[in-house]
C-alpha atoms as a PDB file:
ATOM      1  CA  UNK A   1      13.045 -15.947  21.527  1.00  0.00           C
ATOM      2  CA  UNK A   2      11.355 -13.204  20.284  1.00  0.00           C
ATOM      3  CA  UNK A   3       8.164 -13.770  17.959  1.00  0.00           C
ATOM      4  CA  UNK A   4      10.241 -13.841  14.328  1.00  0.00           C
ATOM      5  CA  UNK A   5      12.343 -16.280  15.596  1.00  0.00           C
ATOM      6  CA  UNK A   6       9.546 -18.701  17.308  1.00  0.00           C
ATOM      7  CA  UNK A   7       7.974 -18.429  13.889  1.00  0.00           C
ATOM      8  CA  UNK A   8      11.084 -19.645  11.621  1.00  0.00           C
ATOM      9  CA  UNK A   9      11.684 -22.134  14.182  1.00  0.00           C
ATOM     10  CA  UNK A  10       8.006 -23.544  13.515  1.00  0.00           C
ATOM     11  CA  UNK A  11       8.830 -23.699  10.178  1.00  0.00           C
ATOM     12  CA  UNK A  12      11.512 -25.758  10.213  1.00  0.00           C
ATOM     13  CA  UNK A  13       9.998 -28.067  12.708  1.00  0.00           C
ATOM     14  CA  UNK A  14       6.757 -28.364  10.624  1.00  0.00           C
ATOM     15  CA  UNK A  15       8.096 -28.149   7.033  1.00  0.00           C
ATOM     16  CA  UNK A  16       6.042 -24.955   6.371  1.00  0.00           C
ATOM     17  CA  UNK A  17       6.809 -22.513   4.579  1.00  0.00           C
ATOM     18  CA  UNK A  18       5.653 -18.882   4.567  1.00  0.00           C
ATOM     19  CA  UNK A  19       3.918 -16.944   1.318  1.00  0.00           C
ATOM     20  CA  UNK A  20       3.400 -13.505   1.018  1.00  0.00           C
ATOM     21  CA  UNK A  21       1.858 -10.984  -1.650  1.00  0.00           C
ATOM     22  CA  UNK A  22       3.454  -7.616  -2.001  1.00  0.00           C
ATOM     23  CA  UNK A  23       0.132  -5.852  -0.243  1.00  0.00           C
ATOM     24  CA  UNK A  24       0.684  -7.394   3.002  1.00  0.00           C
ATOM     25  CA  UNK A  25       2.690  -5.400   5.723  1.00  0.00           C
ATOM     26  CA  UNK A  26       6.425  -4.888   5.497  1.00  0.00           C
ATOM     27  CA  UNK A  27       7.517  -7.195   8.456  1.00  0.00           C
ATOM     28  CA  UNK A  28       5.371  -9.991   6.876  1.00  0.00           C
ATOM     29  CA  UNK A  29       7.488  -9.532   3.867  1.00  0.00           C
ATOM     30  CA  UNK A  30      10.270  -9.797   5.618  1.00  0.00           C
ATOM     31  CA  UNK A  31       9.410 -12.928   7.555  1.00  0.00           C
ATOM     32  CA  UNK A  32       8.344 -14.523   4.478  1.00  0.00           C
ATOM     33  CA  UNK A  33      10.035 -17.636   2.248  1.00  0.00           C
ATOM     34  CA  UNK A  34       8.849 -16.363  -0.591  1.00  0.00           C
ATOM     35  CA  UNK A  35       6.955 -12.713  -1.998  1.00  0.00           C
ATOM     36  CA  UNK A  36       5.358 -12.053  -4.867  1.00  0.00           C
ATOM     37  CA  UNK A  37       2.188 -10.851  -7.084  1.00  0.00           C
ATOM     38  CA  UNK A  38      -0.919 -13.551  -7.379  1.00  0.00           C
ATOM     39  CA  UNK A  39       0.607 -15.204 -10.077  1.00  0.00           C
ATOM     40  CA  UNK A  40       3.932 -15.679  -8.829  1.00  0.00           C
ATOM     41  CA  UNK A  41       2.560 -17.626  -5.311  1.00  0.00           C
ATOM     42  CA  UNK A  42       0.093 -19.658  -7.492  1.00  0.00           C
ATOM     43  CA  UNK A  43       3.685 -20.732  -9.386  1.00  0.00           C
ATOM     44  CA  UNK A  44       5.353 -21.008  -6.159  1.00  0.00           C
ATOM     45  CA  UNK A  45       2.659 -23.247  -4.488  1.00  0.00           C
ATOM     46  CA  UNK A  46       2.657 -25.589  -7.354  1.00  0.00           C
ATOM     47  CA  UNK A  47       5.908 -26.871  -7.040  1.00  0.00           C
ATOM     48  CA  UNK A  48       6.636 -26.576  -3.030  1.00  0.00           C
ATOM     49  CA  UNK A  49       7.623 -29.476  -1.212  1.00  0.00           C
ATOM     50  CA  UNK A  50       6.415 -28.081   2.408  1.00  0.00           C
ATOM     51  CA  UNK A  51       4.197 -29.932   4.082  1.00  0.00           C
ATOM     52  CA  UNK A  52       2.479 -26.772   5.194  1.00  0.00           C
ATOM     53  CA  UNK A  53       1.515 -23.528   2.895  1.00  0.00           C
ATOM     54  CA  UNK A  54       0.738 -20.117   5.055  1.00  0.00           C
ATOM     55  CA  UNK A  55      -0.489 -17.996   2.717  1.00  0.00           C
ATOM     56  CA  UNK A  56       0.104 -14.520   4.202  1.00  0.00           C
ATOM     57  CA  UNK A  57      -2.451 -12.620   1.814  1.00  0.00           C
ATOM     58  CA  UNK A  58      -6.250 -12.946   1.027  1.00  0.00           C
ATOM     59  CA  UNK A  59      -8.920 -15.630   1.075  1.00  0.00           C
ATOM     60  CA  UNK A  60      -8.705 -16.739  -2.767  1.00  0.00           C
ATOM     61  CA  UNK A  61      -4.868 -16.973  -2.592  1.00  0.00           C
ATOM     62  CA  UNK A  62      -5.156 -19.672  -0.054  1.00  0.00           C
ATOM     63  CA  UNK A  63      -7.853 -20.925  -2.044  1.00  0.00           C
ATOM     64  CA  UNK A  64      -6.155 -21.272  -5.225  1.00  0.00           C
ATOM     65  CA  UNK A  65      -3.481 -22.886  -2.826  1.00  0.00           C
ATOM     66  CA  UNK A  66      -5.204 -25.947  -1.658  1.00  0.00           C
ATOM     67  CA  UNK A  67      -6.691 -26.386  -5.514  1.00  0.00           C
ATOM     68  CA  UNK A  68      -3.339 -26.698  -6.610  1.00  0.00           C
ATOM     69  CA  UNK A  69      -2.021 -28.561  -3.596  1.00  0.00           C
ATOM     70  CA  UNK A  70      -4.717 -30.866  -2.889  1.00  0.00           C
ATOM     71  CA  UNK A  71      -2.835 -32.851  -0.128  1.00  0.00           C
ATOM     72  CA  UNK A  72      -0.880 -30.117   1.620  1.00  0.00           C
ATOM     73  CA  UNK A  73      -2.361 -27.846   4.478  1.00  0.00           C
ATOM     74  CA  UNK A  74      -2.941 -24.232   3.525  1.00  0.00           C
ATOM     75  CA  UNK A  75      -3.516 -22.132   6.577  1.00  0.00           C
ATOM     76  CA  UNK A  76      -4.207 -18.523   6.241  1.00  0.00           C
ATOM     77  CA  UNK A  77      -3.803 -15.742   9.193  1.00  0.00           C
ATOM     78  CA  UNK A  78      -7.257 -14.243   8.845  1.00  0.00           C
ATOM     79  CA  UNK A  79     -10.067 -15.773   7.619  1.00  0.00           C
ATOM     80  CA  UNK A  80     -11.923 -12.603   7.558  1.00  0.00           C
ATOM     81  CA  UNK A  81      -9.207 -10.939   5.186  1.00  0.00           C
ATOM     82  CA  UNK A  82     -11.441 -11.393   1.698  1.00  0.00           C
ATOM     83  CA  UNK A  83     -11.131  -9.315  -1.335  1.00  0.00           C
ATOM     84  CA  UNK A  84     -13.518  -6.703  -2.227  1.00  0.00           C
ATOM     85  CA  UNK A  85     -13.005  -7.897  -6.110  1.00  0.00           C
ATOM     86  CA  UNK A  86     -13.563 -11.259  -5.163  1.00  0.00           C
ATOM     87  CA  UNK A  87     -16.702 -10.504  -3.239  1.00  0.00           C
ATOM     88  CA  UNK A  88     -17.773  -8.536  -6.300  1.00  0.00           C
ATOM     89  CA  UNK A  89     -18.781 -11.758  -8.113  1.00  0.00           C
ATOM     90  CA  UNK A  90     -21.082 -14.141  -6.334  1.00  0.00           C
ATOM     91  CA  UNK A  91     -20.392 -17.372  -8.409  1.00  0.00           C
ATOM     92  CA  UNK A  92     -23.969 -18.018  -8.654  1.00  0.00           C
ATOM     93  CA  UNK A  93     -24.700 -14.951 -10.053  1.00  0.00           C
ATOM     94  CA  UNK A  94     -21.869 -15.543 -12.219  1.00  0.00           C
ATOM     95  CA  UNK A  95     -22.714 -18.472 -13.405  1.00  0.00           C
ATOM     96  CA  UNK A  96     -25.885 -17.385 -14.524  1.00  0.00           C
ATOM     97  CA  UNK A  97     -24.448 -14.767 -16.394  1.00  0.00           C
ATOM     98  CA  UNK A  98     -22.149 -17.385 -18.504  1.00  0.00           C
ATOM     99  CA  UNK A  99     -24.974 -19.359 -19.072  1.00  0.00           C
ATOM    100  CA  UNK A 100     -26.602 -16.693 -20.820  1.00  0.00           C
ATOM    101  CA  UNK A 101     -23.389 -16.118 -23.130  1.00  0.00           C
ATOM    102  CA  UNK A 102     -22.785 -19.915 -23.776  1.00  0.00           C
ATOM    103  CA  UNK A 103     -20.619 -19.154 -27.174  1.00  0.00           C
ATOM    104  CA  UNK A 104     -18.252 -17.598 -25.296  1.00  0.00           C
ATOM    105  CA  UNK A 105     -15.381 -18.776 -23.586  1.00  0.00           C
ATOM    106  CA  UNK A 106     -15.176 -17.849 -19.535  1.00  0.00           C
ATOM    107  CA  UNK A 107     -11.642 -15.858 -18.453  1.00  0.00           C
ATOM    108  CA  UNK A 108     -11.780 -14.894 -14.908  1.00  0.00           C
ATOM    109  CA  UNK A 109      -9.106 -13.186 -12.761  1.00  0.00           C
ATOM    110  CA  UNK A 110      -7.340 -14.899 -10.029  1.00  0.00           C
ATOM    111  CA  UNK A 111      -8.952 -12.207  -7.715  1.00  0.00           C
ATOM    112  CA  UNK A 112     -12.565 -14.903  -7.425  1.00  0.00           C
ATOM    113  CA  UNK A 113     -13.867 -17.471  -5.073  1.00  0.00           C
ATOM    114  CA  UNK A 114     -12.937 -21.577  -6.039  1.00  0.00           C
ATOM    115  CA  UNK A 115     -16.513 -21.584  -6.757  1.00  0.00           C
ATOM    116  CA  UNK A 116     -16.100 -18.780  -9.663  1.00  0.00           C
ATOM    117  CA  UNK A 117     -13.658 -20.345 -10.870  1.00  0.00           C
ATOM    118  CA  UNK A 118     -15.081 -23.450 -10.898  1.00  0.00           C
ATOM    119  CA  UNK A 119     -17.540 -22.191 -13.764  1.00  0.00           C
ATOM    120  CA  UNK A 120     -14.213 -20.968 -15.482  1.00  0.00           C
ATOM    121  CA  UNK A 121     -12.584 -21.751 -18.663  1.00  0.00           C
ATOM    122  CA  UNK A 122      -9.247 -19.994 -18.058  1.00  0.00           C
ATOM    123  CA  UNK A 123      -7.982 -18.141 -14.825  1.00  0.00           C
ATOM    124  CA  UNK A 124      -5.657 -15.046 -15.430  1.00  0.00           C
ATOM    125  CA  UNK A 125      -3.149 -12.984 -13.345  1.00  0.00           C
ATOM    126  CA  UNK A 126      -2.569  -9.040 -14.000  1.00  0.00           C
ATOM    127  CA  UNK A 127       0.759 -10.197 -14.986  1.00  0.00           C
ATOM    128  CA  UNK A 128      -0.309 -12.406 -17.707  1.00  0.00           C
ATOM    129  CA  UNK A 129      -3.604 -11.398 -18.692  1.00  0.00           C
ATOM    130  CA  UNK A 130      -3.107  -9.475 -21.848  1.00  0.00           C
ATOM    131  CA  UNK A 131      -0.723 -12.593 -23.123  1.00  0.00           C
ATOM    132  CA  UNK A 132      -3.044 -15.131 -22.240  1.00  0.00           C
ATOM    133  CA  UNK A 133      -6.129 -12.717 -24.083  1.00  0.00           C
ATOM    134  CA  UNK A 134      -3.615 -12.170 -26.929  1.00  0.00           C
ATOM    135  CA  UNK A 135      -2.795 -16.261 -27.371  1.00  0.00           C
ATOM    136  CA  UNK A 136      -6.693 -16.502 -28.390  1.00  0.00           C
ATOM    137  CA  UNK A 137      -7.943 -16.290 -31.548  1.00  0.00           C
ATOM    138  CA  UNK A 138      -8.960 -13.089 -32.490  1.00  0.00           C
ATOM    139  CA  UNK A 139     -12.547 -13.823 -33.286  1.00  0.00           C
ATOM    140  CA  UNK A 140     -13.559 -15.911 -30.382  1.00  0.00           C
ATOM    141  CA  UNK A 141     -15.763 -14.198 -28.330  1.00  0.00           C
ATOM    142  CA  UNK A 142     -14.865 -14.203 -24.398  1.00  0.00           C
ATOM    143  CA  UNK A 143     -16.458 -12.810 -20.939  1.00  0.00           C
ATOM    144  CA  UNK A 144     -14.105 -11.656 -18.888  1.00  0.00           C
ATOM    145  CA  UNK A 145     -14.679 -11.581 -15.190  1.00  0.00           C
ATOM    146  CA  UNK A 146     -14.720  -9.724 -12.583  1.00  0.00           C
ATOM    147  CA  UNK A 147     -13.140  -6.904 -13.246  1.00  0.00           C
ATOM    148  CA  UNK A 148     -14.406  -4.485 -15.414  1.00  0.00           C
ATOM    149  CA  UNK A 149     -11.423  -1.872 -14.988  1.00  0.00           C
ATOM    150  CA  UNK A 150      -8.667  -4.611 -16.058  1.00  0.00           C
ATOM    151  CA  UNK A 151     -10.821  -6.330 -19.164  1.00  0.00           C
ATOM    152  CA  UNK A 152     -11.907  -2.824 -20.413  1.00  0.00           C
ATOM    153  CA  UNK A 153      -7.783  -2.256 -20.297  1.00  0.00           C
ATOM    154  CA  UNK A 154      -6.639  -5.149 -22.386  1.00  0.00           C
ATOM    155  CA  UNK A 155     -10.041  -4.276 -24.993  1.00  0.00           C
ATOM    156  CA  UNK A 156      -8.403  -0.826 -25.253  1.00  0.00           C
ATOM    157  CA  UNK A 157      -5.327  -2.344 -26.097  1.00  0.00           C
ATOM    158  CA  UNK A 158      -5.799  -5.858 -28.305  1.00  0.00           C
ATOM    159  CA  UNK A 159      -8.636  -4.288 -29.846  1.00  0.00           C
ATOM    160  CA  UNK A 160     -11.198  -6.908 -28.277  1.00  0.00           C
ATOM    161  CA  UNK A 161     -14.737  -6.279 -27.409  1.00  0.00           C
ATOM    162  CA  UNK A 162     -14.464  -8.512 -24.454  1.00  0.00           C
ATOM    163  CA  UNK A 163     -17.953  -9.014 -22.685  1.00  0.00           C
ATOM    164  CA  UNK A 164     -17.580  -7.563 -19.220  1.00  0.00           C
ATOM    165  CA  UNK A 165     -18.512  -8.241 -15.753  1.00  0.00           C
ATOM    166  CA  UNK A 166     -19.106  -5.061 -13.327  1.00  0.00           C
ATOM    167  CA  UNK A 167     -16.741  -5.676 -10.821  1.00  0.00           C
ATOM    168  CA  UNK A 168     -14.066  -4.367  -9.336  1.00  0.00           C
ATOM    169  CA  UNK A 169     -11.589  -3.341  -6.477  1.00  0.00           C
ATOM    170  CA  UNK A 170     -12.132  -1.257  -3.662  1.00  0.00           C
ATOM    171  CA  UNK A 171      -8.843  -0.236  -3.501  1.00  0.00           C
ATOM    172  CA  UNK A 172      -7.624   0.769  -7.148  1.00  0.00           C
ATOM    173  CA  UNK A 173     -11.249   2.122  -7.601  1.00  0.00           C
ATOM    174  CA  UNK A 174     -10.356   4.698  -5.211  1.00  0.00           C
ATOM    175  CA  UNK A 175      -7.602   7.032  -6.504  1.00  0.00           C
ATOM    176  CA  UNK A 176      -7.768  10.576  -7.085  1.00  0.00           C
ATOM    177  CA  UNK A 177      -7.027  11.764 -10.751  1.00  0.00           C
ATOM    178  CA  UNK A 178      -6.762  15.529  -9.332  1.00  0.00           C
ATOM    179  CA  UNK A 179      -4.441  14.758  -6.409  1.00  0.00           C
ATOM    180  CA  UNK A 180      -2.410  12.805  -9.191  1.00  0.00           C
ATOM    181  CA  UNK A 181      -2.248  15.537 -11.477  1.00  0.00           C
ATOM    182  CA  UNK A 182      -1.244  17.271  -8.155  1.00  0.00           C
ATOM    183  CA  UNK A 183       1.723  15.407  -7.143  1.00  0.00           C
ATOM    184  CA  UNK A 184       2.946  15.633 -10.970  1.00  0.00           C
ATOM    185  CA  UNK A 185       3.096  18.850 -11.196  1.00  0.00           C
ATOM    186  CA  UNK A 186       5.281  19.006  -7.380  1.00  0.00           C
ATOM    187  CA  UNK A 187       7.294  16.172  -8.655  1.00  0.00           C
ATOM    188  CA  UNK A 188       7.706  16.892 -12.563  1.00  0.00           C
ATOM    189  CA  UNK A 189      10.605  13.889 -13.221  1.00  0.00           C
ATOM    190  CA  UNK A 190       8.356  11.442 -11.493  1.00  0.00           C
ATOM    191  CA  UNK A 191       6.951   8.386 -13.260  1.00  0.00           C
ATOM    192  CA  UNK A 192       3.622   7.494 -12.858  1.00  0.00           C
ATOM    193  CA  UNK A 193       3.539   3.484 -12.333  1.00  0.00           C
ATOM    194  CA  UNK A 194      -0.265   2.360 -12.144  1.00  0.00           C
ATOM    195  CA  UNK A 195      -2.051  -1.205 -11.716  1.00  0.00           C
ATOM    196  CA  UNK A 196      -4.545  -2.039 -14.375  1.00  0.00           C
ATOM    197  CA  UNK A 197      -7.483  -2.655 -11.677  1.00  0.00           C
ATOM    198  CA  UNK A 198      -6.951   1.322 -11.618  1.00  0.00           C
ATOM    199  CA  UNK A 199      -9.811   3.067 -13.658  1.00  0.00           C
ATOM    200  CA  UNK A 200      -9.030   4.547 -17.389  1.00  0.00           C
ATOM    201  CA  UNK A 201      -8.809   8.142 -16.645  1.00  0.00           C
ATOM    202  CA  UNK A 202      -5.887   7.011 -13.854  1.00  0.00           C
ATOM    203  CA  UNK A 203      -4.419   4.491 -16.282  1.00  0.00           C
ATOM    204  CA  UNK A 204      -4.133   6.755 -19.123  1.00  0.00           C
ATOM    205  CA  UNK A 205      -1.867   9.127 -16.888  1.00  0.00           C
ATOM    206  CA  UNK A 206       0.170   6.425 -16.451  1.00  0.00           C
ATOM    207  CA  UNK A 207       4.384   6.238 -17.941  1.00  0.00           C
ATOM    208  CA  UNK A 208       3.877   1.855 -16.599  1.00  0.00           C
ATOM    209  CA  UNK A 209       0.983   0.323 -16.453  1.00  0.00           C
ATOM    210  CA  UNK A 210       1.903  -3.407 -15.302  1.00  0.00           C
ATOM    211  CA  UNK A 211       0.590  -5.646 -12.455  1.00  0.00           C
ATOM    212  CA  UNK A 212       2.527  -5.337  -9.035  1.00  0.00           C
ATOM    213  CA  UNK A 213       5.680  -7.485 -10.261  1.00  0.00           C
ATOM    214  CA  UNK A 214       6.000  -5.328 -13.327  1.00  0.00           C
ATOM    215  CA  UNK A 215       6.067  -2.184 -11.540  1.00  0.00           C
ATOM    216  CA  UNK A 216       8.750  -3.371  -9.318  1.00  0.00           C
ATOM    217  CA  UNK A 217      10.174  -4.222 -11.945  1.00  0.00           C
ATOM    218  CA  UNK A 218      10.488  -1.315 -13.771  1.00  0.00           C
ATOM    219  CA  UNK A 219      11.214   0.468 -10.969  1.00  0.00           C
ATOM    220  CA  UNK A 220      14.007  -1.292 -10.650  1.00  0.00           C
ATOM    221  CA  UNK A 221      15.310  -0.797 -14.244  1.00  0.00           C
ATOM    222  CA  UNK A 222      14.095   2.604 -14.740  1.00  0.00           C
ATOM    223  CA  UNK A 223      16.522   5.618 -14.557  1.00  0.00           C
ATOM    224  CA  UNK A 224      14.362   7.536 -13.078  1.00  0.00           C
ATOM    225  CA  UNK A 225      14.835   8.400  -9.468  1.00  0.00           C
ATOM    226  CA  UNK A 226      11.232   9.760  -8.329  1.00  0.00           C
ATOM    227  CA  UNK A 227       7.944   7.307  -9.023  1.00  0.00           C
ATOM    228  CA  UNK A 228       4.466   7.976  -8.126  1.00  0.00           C
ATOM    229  CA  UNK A 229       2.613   4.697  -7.339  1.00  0.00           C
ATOM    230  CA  UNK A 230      -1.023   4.160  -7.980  1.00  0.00           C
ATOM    231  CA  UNK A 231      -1.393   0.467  -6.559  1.00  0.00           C
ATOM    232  CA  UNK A 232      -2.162  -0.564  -2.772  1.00  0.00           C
ATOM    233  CA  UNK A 233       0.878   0.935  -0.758  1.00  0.00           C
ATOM    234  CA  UNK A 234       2.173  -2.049   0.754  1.00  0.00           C
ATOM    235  CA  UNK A 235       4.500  -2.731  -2.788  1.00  0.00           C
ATOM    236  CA  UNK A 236       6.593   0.427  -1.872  1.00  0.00           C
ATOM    237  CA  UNK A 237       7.972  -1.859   0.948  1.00  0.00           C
ATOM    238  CA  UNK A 238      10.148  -3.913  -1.734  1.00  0.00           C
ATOM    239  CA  UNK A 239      10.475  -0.893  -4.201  1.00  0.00           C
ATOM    240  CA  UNK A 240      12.139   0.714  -1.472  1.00  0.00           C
ATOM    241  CA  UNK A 241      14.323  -2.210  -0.547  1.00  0.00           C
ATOM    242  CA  UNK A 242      15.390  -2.989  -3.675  1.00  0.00           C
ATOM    243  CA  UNK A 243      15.945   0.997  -4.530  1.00  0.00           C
ATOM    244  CA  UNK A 244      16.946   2.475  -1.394  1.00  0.00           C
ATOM    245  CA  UNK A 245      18.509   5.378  -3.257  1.00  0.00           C
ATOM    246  CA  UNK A 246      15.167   6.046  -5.066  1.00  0.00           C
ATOM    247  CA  UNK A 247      12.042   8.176  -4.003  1.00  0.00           C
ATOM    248  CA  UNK A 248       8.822   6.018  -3.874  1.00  0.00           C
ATOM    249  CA  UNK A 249       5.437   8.562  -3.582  1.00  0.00           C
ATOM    250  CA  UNK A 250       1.722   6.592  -2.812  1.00  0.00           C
ATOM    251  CA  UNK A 251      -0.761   8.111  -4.935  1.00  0.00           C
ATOM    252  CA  UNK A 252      -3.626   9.266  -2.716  1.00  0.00           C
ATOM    253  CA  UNK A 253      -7.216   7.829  -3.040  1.00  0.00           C
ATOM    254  CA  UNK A 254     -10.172  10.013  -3.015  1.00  0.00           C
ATOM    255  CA  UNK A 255     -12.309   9.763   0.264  1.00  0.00           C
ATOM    256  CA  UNK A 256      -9.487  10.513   2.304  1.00  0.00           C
ATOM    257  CA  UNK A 257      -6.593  12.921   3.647  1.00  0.00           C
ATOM    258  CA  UNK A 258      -4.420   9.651   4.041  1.00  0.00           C
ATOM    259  CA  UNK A 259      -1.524   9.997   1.518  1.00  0.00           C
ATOM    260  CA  UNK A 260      -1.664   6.524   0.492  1.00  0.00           C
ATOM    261  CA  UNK A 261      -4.214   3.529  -0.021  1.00  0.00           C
ATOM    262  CA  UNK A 262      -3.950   0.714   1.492  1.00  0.00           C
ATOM    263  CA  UNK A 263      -6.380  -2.657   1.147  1.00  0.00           C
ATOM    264  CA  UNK A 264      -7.878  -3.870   4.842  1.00  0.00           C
ATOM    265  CA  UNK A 265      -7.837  -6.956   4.147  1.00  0.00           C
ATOM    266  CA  UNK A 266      -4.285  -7.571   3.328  1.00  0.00           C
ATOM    267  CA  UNK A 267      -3.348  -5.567   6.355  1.00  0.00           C
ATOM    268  CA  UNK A 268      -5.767  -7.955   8.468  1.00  0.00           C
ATOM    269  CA  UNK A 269      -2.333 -10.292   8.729  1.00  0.00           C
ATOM    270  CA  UNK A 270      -0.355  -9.669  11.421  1.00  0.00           C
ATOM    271  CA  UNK A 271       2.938 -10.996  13.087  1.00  0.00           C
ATOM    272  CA  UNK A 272       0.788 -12.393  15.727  1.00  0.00           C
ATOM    273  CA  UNK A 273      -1.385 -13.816  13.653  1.00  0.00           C
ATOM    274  CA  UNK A 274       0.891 -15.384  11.725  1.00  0.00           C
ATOM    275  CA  UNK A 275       2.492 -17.115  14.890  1.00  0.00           C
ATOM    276  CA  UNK A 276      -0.873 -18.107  16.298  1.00  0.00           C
ATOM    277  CA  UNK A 277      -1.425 -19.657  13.276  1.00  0.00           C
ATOM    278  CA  UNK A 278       1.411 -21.849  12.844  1.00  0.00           C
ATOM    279  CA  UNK A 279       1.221 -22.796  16.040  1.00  0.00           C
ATOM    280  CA  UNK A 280      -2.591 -23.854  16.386  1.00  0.00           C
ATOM    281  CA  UNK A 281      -2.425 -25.317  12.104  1.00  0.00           C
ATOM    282  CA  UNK A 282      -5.140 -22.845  11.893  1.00  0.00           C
ATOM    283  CA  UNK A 283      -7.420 -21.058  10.099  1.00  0.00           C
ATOM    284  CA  UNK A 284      -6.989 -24.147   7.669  1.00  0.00           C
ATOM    285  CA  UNK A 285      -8.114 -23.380   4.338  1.00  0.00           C
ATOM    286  CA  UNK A 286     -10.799 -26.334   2.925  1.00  0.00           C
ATOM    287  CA  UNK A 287     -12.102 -26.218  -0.583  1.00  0.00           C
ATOM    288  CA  UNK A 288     -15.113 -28.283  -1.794  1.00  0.00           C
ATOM    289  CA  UNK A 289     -13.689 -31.712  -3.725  1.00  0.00           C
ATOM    290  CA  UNK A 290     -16.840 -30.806  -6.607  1.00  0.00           C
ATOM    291  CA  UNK A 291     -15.911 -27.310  -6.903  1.00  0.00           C
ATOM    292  CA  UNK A 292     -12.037 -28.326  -6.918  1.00  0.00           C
ATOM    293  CA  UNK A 293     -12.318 -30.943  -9.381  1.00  0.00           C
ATOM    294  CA  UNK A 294     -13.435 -28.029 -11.891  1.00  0.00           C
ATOM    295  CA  UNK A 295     -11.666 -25.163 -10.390  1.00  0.00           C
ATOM    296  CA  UNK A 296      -8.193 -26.909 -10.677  1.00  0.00           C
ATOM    297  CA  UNK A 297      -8.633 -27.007 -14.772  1.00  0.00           C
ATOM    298  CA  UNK A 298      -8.655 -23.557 -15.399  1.00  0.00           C
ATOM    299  CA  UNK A 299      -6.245 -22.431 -12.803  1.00  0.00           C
ATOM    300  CA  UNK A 300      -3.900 -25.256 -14.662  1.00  0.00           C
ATOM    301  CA  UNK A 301      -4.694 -24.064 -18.280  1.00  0.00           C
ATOM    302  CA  UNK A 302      -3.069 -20.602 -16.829  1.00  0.00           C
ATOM    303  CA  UNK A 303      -0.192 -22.218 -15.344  1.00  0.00           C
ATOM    304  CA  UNK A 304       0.379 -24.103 -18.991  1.00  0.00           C
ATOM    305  CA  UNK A 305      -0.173 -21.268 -21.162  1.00  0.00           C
ATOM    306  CA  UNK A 306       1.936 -19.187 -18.991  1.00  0.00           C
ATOM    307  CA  UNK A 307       5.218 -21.837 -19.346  1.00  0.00           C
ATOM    308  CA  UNK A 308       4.199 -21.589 -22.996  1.00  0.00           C
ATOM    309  CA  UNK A 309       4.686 -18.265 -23.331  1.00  0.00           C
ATOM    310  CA  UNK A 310       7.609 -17.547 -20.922  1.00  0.00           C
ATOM    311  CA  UNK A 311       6.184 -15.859 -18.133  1.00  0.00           C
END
């Protein structure tokens, strides 16, 4: 058998089941049970009956994983495939920052360590952080963690004066407004679709801005035939699936001649990888019982506002 079909046959035999976020490579995608942004899996891994989660994506995915399902076994490819946004917010660090602000009520993106979340008060997704922000009252003052690209977007547009941590993501920090500007003027009917981790002078070019399941999405519904994307590359894999007929362009970053921008980390999994890890149960992911206990409430308090709201 060739290494796809060792791997399904694994699954069946061990009652695992494959997850995999739209930045990983196209054949993980492929292999996968189920694909989706960060909030999706977290939804997905909530209610699975598998005995056995792979989480084909970064460290806090398969984090947020074994929070959620306590007595399954979350294995993860890589254990060296982390997130640069993550890593941007040491929880101690953190936490001494929300002790310093104790009036205000603690929102931090999915895209943190258990222990950042652990000092938490409500976990958010790109997909649902301006509803969750919105659902607030208006007056209660909030930090918003970690990063500052994202918060500073939903203060532009609630009109909140969110207190904001200075972090953010290596790879939506990185593209080029000029080269952009460049490819709109060579492809004048394209539509600009742009993650919110991007910085404000790329959002503010944007025709979308949405997390990765909105702009597929809207790619999807859109008439238009010709998009620009300015989120890691690895999401064109399902725009183009789903749109075959359509022209999908990677916006380019920066530091580099490469004419798209892709996130290390997420390309750290690997067919191989993913075989060697069903096979041995490991890397298995383990998460501190004290720094569950308190991570699970905030990561729930997502999950129930989301439901609440539809999304």
């Amino acid at each position: 058998m060739n290494l796809k079909d060792k791997i399904r046959r694994m699954c069946r035999e061990k009652n695992a089941v494959i997850m995999a976020h739209y930045y990983t490579d196209g054949e993980i995608q492929e292999i996968a049970d189920f694909v989706g942004d960060s909030l999706a899996l977290a939804q997905k891994a909530a209610r699975t009956d598998a005995d056995i989660i792979v989480m084909c994506g970064v460290h806090f995915m398969g984090e947020t994983s074994k929070i959620l399902c306590p007595d399954k076994k979350v294995l993860v490819p890589d254990m060296e495939a982390t997130c640069s946004l993550a890593e941007s917010c040491p929880a101690d660090k953190f936490a001494e920052f929300v002790a310093s602000h104790p009036e205000h009520t603690v929102i931090s993106y999915v895209n943190t360590t258990a222990a950042t979340k652990a000092v938490t008060d409500i976990v958010v997704t790109s997909s649902n952080a301006r509803q969750i922000v919105e659902s607030l009252p208006k007056d209660m003052p909030i930090i918003f963690g970690p990063d500052r690209n994202l918060g500073g977007y939903i203060n532009s547009i609630t009109g909140r004066n969110m207190l904001l941590w200075d972090g953010a993501c290596h790879v939506h920090e990185k593209f080029s407004v000029e080269k952009i500007l460049e490819l709109k003027e060579q492809y004048p009917d394209a539509k600009l679709l742009v993650h919110p981790e991007c910085r404000g002078a790329v959002v503010r070019l944007a025709d979308k801005v949405g997390s990765t399941a909105a702009l597929l999405k809207y790619s999807i519904s859109s008439p238009a035939t010709t998009f620009i994307v300015a989120t890691e590359s690895g999401i064109l894999h399902e725009m183009q699936k789903a749109c075959p007929e359509k022209t999908f362009i990677p916006a380019p970053p920066d530091d580099s001649t490469c004419a798209c921008n892709e996130c290390s980390y997420m390309k750290l999994v690997t067919m191989q990888k993913l075989y060697d890890c069903l096979l041995n149960e490991s890397p298995e992911i383990l998460v501190d019982a004290e720094i569950a206990n308190k991570a699970i409430r905030p990561i729930n308090r997502m999950l129930e506002i989301s439901e609440k709201l539809g999304l």
